[in-house]
Protein backbone atom coordinates (compact mmCIF):
# COMPACT_ATOMS: atom_id res chain seq x y z
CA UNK A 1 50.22 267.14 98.16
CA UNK A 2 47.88 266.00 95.62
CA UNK A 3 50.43 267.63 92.76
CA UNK A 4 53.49 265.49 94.18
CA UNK A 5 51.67 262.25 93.49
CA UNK A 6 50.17 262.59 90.45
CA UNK A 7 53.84 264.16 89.17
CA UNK A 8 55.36 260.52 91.00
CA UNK A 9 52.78 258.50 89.35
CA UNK A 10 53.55 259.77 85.58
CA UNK A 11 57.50 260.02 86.73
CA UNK A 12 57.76 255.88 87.83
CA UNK A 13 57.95 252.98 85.27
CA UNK A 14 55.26 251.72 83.31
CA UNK A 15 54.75 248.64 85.73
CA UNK A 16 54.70 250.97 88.91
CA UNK A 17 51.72 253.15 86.75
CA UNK A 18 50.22 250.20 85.79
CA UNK A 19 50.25 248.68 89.05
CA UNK A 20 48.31 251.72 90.33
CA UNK A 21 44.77 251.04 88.81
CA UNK A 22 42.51 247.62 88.57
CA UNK A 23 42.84 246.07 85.30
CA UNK A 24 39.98 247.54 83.73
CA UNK A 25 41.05 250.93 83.87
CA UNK A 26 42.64 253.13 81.19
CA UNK A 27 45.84 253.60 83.65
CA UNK A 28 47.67 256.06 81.31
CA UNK A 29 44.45 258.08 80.89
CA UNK A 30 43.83 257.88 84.87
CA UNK A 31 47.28 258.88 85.02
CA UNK A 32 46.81 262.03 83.15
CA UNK A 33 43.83 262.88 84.08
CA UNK A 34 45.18 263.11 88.25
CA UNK A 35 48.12 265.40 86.85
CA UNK A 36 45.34 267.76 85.00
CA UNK A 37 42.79 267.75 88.32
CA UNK A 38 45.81 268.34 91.00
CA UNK A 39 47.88 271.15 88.33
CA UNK A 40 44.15 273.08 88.33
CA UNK A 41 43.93 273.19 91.78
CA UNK A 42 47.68 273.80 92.77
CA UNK A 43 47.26 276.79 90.15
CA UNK A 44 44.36 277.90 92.03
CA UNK A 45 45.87 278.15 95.14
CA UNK A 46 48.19 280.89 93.45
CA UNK A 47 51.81 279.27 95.15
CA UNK A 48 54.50 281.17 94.40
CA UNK A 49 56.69 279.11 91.91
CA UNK A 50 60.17 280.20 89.97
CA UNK A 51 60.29 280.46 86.57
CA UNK A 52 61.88 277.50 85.96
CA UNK A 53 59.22 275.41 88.32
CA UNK A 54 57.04 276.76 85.94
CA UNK A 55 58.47 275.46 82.89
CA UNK A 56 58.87 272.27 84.32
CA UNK A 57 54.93 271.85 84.99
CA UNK A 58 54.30 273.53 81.65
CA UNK A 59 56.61 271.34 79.84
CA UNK A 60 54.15 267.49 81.63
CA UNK A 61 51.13 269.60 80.87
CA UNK A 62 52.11 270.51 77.11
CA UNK A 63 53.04 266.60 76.70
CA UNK A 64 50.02 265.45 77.43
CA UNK A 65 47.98 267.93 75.83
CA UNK A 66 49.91 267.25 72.33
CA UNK A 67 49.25 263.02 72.83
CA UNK A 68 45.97 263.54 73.24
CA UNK A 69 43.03 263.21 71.03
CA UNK A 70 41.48 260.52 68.82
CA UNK A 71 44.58 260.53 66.04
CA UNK A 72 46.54 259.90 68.84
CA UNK A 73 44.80 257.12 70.86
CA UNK A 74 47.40 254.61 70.40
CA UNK A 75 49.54 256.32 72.87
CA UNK A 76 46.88 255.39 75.82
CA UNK A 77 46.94 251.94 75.77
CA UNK A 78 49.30 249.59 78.37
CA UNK A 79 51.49 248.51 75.96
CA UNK A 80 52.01 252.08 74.81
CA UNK A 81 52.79 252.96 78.30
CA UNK A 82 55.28 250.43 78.35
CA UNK A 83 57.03 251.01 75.14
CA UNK A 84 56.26 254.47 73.42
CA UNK A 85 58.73 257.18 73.41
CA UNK A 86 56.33 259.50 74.57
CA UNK A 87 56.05 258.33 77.61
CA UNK A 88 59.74 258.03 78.61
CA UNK A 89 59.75 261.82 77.47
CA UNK A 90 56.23 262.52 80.02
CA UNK A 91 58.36 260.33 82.35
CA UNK A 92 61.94 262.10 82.29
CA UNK A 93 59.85 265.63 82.09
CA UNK A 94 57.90 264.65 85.37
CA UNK A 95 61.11 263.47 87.01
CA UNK A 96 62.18 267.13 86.16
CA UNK A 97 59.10 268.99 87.36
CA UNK A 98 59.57 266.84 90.37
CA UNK A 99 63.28 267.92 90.99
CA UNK A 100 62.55 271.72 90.34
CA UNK A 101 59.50 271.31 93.19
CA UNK A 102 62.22 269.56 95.67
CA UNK A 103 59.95 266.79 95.60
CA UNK A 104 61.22 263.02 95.99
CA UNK A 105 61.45 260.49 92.98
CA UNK A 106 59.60 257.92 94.53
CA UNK A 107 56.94 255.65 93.77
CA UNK A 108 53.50 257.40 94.67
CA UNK A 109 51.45 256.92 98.12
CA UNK A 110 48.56 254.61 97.58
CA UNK A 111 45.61 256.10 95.61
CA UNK A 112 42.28 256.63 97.69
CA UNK A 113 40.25 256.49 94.57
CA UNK A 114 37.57 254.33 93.86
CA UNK A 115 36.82 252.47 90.58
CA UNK A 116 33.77 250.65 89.52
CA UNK A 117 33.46 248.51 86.36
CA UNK A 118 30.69 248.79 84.23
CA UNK A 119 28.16 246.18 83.62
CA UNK A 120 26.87 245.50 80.33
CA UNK A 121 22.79 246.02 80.76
């Protein structure tokens, strides 16, 4: 369940996220990004959800849509992921979305992505 990890990945502490991705990536960035990729694709597959289930996802998605963008790009940084009420809101929301799924609060499973740092030419 792609959907159930990225929701456990935004739903942990900021040292759990952090932990998640090599130091050179933009972890809360990563983090949204694998929420956006697995909602698409568990909305493709058309499950049948309740309303409420569908609030829930709708309320991680509309979080992250309103902190995005350049005015906003001091809300993507570690420290900001740390310390910025924003992300205890994305946090407690995800916790939420993961309790109206009947998934687990639990740390994520390991990530099978790859990352590679750019080199400077």
């Amino acid at each position: 369940m792609h959907l159930r990890s990225a929701l456990q990945g935004l739903a942990v502490p900021a040292d759990l996220q952090l932990a998640r991705f090599p130091d050179f990536v933009v972890a809360a960035d990563e983090l949204a990004l694998d929420f956006d990729n697995a909602l698409l694709i568990f909305r493709q597959a058309s499950p049948v959800l309740t309303p409420i289930q569908v609030a829930r996802l709708q309320a991680v998605d509309t979080l992250l849509d309103h902190m995005s963008g350049a005015a906003q790009a001091h809300l993507w940084t570690p420290e900001a992921l740390r310390t910025a009420p924003e992300w205890v809101t994305v946090r407690g929301c995800a916790q939420a979305a993961l309790a109206a799924l009947g998934w687990p609060f639990e740390p994520p499973p390991p990530t099978d992505s790859v990352y590679v740092s750019g080199r400077a030419t």
